[in-house]
N, C-alpha and C. Protein backbone atom coordinates (compact mmCIF):
# COMPACT_ATOMS: atom_id res chain seq x y z
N UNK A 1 0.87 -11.65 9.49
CA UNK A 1 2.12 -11.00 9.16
C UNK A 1 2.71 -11.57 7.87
N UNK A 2 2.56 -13.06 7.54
CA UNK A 2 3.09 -13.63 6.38
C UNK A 2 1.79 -12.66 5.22
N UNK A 3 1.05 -12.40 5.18
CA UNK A 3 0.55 -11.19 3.48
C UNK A 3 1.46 -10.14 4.13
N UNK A 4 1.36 -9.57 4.99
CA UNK A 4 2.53 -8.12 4.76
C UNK A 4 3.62 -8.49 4.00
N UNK A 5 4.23 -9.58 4.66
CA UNK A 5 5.47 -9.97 3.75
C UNK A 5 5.52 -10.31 2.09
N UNK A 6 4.32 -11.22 2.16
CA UNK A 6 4.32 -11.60 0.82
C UNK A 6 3.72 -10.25 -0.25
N UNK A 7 3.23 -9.38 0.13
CA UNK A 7 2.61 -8.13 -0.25
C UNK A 7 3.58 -7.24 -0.59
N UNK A 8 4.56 -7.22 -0.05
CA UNK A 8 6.27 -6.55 0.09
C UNK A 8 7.05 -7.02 -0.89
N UNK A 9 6.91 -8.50 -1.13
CA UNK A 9 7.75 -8.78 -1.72
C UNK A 9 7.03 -8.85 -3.16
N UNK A 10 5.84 -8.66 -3.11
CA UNK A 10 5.09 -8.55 -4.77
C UNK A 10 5.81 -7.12 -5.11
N UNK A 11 5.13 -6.09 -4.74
CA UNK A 11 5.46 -4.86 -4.51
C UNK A 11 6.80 -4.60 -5.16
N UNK A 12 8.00 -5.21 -4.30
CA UNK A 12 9.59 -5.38 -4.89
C UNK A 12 9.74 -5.56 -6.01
N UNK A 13 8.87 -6.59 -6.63
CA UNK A 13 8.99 -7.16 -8.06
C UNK A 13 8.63 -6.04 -9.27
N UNK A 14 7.90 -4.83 -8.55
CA UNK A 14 7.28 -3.90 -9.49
C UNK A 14 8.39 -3.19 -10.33
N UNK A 15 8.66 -2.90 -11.06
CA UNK A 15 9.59 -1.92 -12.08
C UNK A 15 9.40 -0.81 -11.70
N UNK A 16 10.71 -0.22 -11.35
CA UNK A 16 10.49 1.64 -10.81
C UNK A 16 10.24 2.16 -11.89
N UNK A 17 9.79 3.00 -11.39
CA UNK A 17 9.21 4.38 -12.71
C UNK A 17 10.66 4.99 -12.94
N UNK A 18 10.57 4.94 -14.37
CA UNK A 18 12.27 6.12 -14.95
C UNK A 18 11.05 6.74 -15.64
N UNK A 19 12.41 7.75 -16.14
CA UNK A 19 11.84 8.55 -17.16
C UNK A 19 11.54 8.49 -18.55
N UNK A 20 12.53 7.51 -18.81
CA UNK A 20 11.80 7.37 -20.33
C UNK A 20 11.19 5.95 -19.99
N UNK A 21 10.37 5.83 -21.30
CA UNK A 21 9.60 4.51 -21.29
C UNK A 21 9.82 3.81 -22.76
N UNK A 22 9.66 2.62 -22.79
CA UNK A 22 10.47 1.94 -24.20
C UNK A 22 8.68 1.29 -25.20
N UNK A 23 8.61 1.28 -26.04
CA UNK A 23 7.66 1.22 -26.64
C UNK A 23 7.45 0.38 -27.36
N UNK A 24 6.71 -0.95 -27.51
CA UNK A 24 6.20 -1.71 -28.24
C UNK A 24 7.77 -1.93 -29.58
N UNK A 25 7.78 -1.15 -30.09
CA UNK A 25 8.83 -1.04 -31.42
C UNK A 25 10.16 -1.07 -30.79
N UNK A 26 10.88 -0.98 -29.75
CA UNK A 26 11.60 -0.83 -28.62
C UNK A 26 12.14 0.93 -28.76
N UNK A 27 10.83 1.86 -29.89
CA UNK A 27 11.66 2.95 -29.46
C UNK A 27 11.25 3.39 -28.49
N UNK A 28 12.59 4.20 -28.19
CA UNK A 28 12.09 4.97 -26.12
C UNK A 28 11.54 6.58 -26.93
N UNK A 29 10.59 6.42 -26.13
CA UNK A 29 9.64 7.75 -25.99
C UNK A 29 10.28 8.56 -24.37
N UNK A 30 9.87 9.96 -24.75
CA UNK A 30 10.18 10.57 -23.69
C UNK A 30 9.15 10.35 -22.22
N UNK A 31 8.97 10.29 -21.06
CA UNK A 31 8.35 9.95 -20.27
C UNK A 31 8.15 11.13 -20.00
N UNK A 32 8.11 11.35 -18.31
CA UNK A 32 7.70 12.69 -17.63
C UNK A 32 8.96 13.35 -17.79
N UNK A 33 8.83 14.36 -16.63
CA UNK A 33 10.41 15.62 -16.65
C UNK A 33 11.45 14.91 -15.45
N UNK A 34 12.58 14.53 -16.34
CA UNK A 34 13.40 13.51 -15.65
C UNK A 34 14.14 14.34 -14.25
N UNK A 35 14.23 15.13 -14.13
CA UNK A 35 14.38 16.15 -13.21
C UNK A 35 13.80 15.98 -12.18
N UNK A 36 12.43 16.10 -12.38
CA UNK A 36 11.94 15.43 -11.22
C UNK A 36 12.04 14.60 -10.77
N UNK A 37 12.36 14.12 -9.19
CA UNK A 37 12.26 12.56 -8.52
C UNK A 37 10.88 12.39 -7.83
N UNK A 38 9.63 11.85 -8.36
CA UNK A 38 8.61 11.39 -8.39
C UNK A 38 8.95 9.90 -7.80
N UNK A 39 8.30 9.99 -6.86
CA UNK A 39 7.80 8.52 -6.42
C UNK A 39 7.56 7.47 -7.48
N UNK A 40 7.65 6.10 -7.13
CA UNK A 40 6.79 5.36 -8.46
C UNK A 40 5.78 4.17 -7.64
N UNK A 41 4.79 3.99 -8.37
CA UNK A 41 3.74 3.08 -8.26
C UNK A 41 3.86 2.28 -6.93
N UNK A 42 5.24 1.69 -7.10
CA UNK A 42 5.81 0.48 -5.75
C UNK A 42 6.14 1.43 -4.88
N UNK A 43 6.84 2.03 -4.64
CA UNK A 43 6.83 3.04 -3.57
C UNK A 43 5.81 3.48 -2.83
N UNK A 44 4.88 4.28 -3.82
CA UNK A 44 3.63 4.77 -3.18
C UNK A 44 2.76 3.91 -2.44
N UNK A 45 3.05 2.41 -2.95
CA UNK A 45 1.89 0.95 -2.61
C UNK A 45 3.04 0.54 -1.34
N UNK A 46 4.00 1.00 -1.53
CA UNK A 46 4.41 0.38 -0.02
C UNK A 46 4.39 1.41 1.27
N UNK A 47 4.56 2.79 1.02
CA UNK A 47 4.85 3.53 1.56
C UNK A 47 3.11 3.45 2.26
N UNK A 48 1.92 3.70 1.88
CA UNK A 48 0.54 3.07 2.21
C UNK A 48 0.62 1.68 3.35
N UNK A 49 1.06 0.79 2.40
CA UNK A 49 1.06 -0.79 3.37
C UNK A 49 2.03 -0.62 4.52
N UNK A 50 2.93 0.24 4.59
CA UNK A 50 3.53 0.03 5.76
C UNK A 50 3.10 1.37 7.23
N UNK A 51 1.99 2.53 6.50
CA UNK A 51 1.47 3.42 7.36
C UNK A 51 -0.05 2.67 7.85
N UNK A 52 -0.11 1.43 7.52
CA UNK A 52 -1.55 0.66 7.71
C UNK A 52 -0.77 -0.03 8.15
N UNK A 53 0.07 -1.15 8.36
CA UNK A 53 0.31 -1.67 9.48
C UNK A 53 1.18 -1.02 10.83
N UNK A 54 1.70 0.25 10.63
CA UNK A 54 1.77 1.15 11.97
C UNK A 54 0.65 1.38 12.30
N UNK A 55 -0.19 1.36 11.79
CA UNK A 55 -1.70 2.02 12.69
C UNK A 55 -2.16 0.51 13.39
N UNK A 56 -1.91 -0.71 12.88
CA UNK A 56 -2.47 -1.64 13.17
C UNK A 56 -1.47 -1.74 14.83
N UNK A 57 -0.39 -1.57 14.35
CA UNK A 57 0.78 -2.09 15.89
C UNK A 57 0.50 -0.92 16.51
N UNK A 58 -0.05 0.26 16.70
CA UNK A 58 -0.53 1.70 17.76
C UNK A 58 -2.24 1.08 17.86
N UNK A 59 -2.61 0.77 17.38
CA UNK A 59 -4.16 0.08 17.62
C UNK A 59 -4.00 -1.36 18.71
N UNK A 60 -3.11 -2.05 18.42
CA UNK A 60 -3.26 -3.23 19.53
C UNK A 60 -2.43 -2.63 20.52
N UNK A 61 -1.15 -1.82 20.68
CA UNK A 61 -0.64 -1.09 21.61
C UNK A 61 -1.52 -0.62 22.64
N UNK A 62 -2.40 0.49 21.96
CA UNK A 62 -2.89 1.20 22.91
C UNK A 62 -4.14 0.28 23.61
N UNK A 63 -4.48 -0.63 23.03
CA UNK A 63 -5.43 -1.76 23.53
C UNK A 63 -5.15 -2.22 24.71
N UNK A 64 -3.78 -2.89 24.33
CA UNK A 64 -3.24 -3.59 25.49
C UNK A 64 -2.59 -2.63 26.53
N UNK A 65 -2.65 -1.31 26.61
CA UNK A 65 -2.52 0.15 27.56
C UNK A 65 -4.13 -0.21 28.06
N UNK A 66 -4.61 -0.39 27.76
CA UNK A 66 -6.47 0.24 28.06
C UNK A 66 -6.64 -1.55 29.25
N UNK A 67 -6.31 -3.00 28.31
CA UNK A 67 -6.39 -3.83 29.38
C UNK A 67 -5.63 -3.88 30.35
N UNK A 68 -4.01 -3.49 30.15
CA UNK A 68 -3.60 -3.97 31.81
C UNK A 68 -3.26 -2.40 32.51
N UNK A 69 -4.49 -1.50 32.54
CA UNK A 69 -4.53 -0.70 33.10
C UNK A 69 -4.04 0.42 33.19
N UNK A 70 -2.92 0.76 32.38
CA UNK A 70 -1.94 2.08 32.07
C UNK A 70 -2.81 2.92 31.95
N UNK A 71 -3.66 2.71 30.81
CA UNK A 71 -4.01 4.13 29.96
C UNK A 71 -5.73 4.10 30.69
N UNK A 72 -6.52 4.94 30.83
CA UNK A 72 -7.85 5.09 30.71
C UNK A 72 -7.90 5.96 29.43
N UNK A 73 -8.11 6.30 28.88
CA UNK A 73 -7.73 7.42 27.64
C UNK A 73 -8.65 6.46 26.43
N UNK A 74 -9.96 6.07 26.90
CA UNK A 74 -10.57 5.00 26.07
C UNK A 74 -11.23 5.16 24.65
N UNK A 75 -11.51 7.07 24.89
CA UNK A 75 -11.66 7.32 23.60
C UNK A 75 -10.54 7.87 22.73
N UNK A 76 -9.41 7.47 22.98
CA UNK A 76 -7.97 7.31 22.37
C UNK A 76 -8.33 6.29 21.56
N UNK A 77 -8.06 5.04 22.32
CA UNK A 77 -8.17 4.05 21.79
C UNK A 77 -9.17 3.42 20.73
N UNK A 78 -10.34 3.84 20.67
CA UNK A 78 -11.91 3.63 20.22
C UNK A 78 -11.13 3.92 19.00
N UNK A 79 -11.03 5.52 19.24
CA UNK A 79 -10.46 6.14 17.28
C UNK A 79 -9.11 5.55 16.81
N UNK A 80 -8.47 5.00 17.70
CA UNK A 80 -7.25 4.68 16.84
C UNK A 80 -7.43 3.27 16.37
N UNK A 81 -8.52 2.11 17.05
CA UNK A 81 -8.87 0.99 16.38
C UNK A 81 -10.13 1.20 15.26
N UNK A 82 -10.56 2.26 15.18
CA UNK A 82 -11.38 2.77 14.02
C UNK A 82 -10.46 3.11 13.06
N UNK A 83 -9.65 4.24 13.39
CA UNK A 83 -8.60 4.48 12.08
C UNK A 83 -8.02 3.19 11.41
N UNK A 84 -7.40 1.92 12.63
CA UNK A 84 -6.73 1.38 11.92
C UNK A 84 -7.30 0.10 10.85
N UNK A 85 -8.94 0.27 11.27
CA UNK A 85 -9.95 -0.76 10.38
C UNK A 85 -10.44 0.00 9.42
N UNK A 86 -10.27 1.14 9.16
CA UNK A 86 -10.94 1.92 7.93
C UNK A 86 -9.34 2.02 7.10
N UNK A 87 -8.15 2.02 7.66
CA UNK A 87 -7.41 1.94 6.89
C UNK A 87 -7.02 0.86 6.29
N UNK A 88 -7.19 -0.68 7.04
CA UNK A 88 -7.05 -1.98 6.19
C UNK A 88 -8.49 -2.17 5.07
N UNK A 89 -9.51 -1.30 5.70
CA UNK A 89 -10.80 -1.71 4.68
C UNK A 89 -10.20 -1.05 3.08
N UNK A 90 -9.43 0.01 3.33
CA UNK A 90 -9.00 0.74 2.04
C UNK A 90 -7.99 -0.21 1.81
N UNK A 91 -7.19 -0.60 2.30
CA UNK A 91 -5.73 -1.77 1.59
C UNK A 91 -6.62 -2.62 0.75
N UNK A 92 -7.58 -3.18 1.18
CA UNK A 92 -8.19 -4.69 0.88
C UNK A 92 -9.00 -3.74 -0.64
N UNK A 93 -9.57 -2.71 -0.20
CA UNK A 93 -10.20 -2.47 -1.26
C UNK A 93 -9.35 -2.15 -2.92
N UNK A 94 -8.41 -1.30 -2.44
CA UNK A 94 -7.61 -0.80 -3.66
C UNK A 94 -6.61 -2.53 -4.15
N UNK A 95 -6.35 -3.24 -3.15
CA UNK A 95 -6.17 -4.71 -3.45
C UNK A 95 -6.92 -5.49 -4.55
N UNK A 96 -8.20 -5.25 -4.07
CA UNK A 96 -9.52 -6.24 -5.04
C UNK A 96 -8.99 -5.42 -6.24
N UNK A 97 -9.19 -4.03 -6.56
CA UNK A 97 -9.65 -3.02 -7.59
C UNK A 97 -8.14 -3.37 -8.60
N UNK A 98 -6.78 -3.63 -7.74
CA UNK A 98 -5.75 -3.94 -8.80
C UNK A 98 -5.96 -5.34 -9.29
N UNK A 99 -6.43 -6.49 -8.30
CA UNK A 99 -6.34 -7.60 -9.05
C UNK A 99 -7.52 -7.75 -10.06
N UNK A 100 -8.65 -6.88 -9.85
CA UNK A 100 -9.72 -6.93 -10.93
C UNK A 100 -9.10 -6.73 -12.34
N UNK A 101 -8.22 -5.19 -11.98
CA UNK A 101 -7.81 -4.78 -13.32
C UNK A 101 -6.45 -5.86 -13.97
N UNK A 102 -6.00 -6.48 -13.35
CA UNK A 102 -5.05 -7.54 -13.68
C UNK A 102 -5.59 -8.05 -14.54
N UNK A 103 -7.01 -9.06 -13.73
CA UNK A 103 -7.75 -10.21 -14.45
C UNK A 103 -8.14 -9.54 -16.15
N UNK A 104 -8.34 -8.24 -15.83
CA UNK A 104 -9.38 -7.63 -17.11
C UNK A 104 -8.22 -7.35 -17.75
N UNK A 105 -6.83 -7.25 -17.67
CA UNK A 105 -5.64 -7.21 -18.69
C UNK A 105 -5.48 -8.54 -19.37
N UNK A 106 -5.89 -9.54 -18.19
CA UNK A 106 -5.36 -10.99 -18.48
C UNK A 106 -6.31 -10.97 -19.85
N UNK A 107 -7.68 -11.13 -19.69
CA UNK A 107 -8.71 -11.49 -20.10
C UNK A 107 -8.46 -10.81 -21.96
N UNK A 108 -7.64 -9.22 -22.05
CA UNK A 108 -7.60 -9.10 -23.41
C UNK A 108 -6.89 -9.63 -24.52
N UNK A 109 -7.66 -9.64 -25.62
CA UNK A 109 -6.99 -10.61 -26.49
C UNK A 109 -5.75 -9.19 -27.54
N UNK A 110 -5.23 -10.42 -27.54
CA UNK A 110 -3.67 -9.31 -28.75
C UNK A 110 -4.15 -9.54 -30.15
């Protein structure tokens, strides 16, 4: 539970998406159509991390339905601890794929 948190609170640190964007020279360029309210980057990365750990708390739920006897409903359970390991395999993956591209920002020279 302490990476959810600490994952949350990276996330927080992200800069919301506006509409204009400021440019190297500090002039502001026009961005997208400000009209629109578009999600931004941190949003979308949390709104993900927090539908992967609901699947994780309905995955040990229905587990612990299946051990102390409530539920028989076993191929309930089978797919919903499948869903909720194919959905952390995707967190972890799109995880690696941002800190790769971090390192490979770090790595360019100015």
């Amino acid at each position: 539970m302490s990476d959810f948190n600490a994952i949350q609170s990276i996330i927080g640190q992200l800069p919301k998406q506006s509409g204009v964007q400021e440019t190297q020279a500090g002039v502001k360029s026009p961005g997208k159509n400000q009209d629109v309210d578009e999600p931004g980057f941190a949003d979308v990365l949390t709104e993900f991390l927090n539908s992967v750990n609901d699947k994780q708390f309905t995955a040990v739920a229905k587990t612990n339905e299946i051990i102390s006897g409530e539920s028989q409903d076993l191929i309930s359970v089978m797919s919903s601890v499948e869903e909720s390991r194919l959905s952390f395999q995707l967190l972890l993956e799109i995880r690696n794929k941002l800190l790769e591209s971090f390192k490979e920002i770090q790595r360019m020279q100015i």
